[in-house]
C-alpha atoms as a PDB file:
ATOM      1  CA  UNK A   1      19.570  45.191  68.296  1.00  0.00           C
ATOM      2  CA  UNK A   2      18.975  47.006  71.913  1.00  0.00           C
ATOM      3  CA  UNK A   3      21.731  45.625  72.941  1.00  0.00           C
ATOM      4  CA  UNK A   4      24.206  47.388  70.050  1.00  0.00           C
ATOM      5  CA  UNK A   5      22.037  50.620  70.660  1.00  0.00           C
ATOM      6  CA  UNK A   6      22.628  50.576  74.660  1.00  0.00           C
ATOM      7  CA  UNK A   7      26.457  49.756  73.335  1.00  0.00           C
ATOM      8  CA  UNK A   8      26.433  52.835  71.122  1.00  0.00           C
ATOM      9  CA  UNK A   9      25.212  55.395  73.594  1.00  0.00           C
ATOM     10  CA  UNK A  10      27.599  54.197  75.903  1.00  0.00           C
ATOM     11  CA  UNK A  11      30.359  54.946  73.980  1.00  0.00           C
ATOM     12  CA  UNK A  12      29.196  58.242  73.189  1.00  0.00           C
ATOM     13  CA  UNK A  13      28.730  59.861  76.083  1.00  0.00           C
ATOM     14  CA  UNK A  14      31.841  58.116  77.538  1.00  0.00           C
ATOM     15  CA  UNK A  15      33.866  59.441  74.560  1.00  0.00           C
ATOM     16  CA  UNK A  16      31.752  62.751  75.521  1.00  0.00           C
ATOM     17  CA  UNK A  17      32.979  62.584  78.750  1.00  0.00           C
ATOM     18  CA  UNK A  18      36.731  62.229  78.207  1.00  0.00           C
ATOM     19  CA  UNK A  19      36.671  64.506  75.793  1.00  0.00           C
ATOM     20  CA  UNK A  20      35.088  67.298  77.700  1.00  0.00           C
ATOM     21  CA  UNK A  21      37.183  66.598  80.722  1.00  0.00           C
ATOM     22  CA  UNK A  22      39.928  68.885  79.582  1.00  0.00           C
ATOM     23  CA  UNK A  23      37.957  71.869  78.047  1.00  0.00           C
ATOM     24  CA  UNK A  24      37.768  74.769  80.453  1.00  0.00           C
ATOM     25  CA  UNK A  25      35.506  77.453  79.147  1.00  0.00           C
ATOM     26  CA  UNK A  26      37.433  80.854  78.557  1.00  0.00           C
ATOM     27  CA  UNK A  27      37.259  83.350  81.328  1.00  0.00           C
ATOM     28  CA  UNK A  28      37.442  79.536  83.918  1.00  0.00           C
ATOM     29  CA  UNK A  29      39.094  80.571  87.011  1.00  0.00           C
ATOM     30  CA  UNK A  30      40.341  77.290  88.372  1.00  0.00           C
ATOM     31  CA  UNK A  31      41.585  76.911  92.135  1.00  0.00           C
ATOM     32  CA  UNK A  32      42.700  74.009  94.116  1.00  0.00           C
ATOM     33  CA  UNK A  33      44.244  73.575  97.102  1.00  0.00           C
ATOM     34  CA  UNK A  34      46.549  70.717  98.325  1.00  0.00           C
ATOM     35  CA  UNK A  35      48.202  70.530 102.073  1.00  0.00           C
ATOM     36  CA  UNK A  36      50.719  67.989 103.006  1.00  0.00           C
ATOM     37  CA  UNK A  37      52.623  68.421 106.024  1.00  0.00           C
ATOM     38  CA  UNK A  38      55.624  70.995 106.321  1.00  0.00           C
ATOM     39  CA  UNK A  39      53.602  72.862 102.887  1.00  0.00           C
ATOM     40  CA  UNK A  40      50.881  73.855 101.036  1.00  0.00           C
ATOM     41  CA  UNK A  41      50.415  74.271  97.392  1.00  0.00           C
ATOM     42  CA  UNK A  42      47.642  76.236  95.543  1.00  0.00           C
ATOM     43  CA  UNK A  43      46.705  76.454  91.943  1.00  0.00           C
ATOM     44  CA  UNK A  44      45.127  78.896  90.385  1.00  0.00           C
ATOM     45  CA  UNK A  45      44.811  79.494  86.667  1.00  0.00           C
ATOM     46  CA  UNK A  46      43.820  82.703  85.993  1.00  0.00           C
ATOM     47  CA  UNK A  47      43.643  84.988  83.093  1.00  0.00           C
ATOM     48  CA  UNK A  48      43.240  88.897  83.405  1.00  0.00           C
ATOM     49  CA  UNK A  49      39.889  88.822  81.801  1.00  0.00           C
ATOM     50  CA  UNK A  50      38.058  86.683  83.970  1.00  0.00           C
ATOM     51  CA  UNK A  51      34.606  88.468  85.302  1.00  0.00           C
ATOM     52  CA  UNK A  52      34.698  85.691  88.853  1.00  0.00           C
ATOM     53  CA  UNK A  53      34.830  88.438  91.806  1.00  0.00           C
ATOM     54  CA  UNK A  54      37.918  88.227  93.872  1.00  0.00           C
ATOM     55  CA  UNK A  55      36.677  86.479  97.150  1.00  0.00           C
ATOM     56  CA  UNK A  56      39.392  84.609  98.338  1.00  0.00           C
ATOM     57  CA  UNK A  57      40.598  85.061 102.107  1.00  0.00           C
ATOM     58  CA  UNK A  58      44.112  86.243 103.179  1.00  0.00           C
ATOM     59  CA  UNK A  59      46.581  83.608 103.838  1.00  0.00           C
ATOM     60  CA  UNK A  60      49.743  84.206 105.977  1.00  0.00           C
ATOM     61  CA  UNK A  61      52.565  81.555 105.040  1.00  0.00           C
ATOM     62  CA  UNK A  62      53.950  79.272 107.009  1.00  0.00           C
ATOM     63  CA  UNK A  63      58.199  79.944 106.956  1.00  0.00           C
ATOM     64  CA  UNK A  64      60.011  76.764 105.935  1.00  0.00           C
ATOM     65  CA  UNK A  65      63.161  77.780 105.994  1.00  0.00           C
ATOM     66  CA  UNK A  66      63.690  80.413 108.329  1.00  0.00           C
ATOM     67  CA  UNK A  67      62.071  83.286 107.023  1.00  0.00           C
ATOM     68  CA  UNK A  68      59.184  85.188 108.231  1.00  0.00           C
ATOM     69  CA  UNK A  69      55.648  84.894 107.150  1.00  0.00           C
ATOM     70  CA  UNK A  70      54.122  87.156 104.547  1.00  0.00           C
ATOM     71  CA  UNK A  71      50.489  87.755 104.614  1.00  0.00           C
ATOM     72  CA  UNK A  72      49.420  87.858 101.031  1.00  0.00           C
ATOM     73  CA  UNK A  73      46.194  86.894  99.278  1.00  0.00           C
ATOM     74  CA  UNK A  74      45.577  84.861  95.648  1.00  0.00           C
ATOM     75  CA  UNK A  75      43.669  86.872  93.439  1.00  0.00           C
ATOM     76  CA  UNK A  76      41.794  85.104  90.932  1.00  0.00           C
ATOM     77  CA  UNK A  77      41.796  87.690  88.467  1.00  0.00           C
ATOM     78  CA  UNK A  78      43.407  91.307  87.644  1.00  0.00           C
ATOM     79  CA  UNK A  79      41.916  94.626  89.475  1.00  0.00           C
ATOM     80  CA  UNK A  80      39.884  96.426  86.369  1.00  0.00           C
ATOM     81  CA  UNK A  81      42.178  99.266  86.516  1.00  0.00           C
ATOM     82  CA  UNK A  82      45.603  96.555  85.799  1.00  0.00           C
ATOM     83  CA  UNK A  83      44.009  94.251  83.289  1.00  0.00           C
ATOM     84  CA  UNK A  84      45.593  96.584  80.288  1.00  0.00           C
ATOM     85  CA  UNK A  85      49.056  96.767  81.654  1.00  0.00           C
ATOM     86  CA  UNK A  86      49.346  93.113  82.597  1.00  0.00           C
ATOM     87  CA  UNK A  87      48.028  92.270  78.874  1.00  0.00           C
ATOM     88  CA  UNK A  88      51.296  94.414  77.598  1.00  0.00           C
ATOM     89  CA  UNK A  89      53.308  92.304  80.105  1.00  0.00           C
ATOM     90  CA  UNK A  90      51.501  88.654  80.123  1.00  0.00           C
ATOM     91  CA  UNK A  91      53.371  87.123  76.686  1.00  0.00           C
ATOM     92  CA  UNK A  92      57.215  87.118  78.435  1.00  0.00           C
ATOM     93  CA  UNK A  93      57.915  84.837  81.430  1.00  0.00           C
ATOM     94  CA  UNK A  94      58.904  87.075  84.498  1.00  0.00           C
ATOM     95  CA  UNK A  95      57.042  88.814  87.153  1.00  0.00           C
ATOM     96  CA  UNK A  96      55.682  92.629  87.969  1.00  0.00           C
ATOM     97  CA  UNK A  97      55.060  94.509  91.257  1.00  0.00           C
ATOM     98  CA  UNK A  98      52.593  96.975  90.774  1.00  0.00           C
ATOM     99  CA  UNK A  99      53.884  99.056  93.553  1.00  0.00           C
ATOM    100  CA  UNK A 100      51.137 101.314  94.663  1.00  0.00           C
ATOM    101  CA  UNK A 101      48.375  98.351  94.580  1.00  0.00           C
ATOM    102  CA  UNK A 102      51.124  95.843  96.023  1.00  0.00           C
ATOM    103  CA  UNK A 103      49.985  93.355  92.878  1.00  0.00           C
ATOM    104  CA  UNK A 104      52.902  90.830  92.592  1.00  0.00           C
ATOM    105  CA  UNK A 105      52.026  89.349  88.750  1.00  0.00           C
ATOM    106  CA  UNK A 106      54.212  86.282  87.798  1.00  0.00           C
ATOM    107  CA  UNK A 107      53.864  85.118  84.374  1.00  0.00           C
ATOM    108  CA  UNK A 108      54.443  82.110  82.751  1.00  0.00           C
ATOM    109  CA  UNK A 109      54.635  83.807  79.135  1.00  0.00           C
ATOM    110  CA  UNK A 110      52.726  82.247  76.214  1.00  0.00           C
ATOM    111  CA  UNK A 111      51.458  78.894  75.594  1.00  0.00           C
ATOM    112  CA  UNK A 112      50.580  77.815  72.035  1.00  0.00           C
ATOM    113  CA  UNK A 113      47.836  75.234  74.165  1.00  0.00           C
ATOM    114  CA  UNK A 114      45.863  75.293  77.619  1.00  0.00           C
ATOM    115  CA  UNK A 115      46.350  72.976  79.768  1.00  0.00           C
ATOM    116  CA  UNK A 116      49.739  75.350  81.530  1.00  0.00           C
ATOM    117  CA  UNK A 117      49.566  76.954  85.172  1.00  0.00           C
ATOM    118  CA  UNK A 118      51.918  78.493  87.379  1.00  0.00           C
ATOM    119  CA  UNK A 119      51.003  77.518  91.143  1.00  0.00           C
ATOM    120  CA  UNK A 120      52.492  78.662  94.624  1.00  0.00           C
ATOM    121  CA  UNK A 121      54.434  76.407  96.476  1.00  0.00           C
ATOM    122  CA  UNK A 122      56.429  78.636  99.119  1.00  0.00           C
ATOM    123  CA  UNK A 123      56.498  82.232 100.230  1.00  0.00           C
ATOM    124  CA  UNK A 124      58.505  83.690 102.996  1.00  0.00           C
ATOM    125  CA  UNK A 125      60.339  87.114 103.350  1.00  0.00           C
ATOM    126  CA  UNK A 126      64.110  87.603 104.602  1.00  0.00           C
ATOM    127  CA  UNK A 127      64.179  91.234 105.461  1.00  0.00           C
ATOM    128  CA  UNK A 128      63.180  93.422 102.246  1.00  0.00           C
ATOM    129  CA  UNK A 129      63.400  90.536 100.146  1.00  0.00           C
ATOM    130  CA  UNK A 130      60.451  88.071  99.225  1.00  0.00           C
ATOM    131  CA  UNK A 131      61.371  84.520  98.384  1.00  0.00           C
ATOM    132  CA  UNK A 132      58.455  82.584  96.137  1.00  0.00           C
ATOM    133  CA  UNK A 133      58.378  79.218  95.113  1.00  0.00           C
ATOM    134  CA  UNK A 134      56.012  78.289  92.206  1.00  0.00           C
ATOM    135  CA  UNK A 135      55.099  74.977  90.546  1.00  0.00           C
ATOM    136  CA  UNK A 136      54.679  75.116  86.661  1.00  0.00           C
ATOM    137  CA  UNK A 137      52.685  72.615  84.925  1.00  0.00           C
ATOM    138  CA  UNK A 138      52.749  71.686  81.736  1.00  0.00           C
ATOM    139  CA  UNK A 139      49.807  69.360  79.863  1.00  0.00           C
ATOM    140  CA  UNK A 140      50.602  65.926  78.938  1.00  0.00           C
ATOM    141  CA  UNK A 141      51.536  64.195  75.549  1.00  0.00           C
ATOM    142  CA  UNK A 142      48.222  62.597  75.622  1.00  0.00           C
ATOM    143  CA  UNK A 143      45.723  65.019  77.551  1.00  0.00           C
ATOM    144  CA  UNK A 144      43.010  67.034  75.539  1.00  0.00           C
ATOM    145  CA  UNK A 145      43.960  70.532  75.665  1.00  0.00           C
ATOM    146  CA  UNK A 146      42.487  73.784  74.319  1.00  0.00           C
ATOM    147  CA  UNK A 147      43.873  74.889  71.160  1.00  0.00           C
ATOM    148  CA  UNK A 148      44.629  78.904  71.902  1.00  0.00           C
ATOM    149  CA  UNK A 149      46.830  80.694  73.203  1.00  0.00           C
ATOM    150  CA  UNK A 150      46.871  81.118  76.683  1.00  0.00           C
ATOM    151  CA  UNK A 151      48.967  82.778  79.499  1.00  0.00           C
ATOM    152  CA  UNK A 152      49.018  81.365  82.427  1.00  0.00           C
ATOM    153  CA  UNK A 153      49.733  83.874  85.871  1.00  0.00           C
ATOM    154  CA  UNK A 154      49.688  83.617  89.392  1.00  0.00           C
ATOM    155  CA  UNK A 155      48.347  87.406  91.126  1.00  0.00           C
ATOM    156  CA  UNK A 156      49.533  87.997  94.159  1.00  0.00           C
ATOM    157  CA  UNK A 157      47.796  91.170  96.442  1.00  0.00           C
ATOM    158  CA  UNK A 158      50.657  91.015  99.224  1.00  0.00           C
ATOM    159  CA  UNK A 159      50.145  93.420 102.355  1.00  0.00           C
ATOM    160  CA  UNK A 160      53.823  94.399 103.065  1.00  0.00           C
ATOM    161  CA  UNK A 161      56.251  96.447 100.964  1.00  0.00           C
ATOM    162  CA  UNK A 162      59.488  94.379  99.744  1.00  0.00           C
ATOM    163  CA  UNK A 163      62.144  95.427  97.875  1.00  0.00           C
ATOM    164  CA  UNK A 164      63.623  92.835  96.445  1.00  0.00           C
ATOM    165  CA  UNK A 165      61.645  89.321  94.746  1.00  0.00           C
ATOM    166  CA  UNK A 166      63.569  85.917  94.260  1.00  0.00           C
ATOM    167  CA  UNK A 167      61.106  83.637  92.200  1.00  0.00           C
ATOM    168  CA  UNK A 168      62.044  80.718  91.148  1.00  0.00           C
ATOM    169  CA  UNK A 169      60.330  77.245  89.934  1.00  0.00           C
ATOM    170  CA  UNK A 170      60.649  73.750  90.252  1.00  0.00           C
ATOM    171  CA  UNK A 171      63.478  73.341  88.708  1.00  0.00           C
ATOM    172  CA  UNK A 172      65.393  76.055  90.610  1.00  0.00           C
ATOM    173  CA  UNK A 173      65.246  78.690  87.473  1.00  0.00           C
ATOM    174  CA  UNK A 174      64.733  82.287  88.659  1.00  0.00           C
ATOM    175  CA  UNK A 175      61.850  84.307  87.252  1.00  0.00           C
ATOM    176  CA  UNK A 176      63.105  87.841  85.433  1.00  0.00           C
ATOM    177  CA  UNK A 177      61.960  91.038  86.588  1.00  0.00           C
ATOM    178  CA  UNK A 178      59.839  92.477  83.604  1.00  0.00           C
ATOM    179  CA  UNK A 179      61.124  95.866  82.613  1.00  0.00           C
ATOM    180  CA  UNK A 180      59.214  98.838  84.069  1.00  0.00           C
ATOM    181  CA  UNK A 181      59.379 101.102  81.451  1.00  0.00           C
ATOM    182  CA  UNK A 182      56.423  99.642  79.298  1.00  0.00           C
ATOM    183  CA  UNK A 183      54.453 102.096  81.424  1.00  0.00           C
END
């Protein structure tokens, strides 16, 4: 009888345990970090209301390919004062320079499920032009996912002016420039 009871608890808090391993809590900011020679990706899920203080570092990039390097920071979530106007933008894939805060947003559009991000994988400028490489991810057939909408974004505070943006994914497919006149 122990025996089946010490069985029993087992299985519960393993089946606990796997099933919890997928939640994030709304308002999660999630950031990891992975360097292999020649690059270095970073994830960050991130949605516009998150209250998590921006505390992240600057970064300057590393040019691959014979561009310069950008100095440019990850923000983990939206300035207060651009949360409303990247909620108008957040539900079409594409990206947004607000010019005057030099807040690069690149959206991944809606996601009937969690369990999406949108990660950097490159940045370099050429001239006036500002080359980005992201990484989208998508969740698995079999991983435990929320069941919401969600929007995943990667916020860019970049420290140079540029006047032209190529973003493109993993798969080579360029990110549209949202239209401007929602504002």
């Amino acid at each position: 009888m122990t025996l089946r009871i010490k069985s029993i608890a087992t299985m519960v808090v393993l089946t606990l345990t796997v099933s919890l391993s997928g939640c994030v809590s709304p308002g999660t900011t999630t950031d990891s970090q992975t360097e292999t020679p020649g690059s270095k990706t970073t994830t960050v899920t991130s949605s516009p209301d998150t209250t998590t203080p921006a505390t992240t570092a600057t970064e300057t990039s590393a040019p691959a390919t014979g561009g310069r390097a950008v100095n440019y920071q990850i923000l983990p979530q939206a300035p207060d004062h651009l949360k409303n106007p990247i909620e108008a933008l957040k539900k079409e894939k594409g990206y947004f320079l607000f010019d005057e805060d030099k807040v690069l947003v690149i959206f991944m559009g809606e996601r009937s499920t969690g369990g999406h991000s949108v990660s950097l994988k490159d940045i370099q400028a050429q001239d006036d032009t500002l080359l980005i490489k992201v990484i989208e991810k998508s969740p698995g057939p079999n991983d435990i996912v929320t069941q919401a909408f969600t929007y995943p974004m990667l916020i860019l505070q970049l420290e140079d002016d540029f006047s032209e943006f190529k973003i493109q994914n993993q798969s080579e497919e360029y990110y549209p420039a949202a239209p401007n006149n929602l504002f």
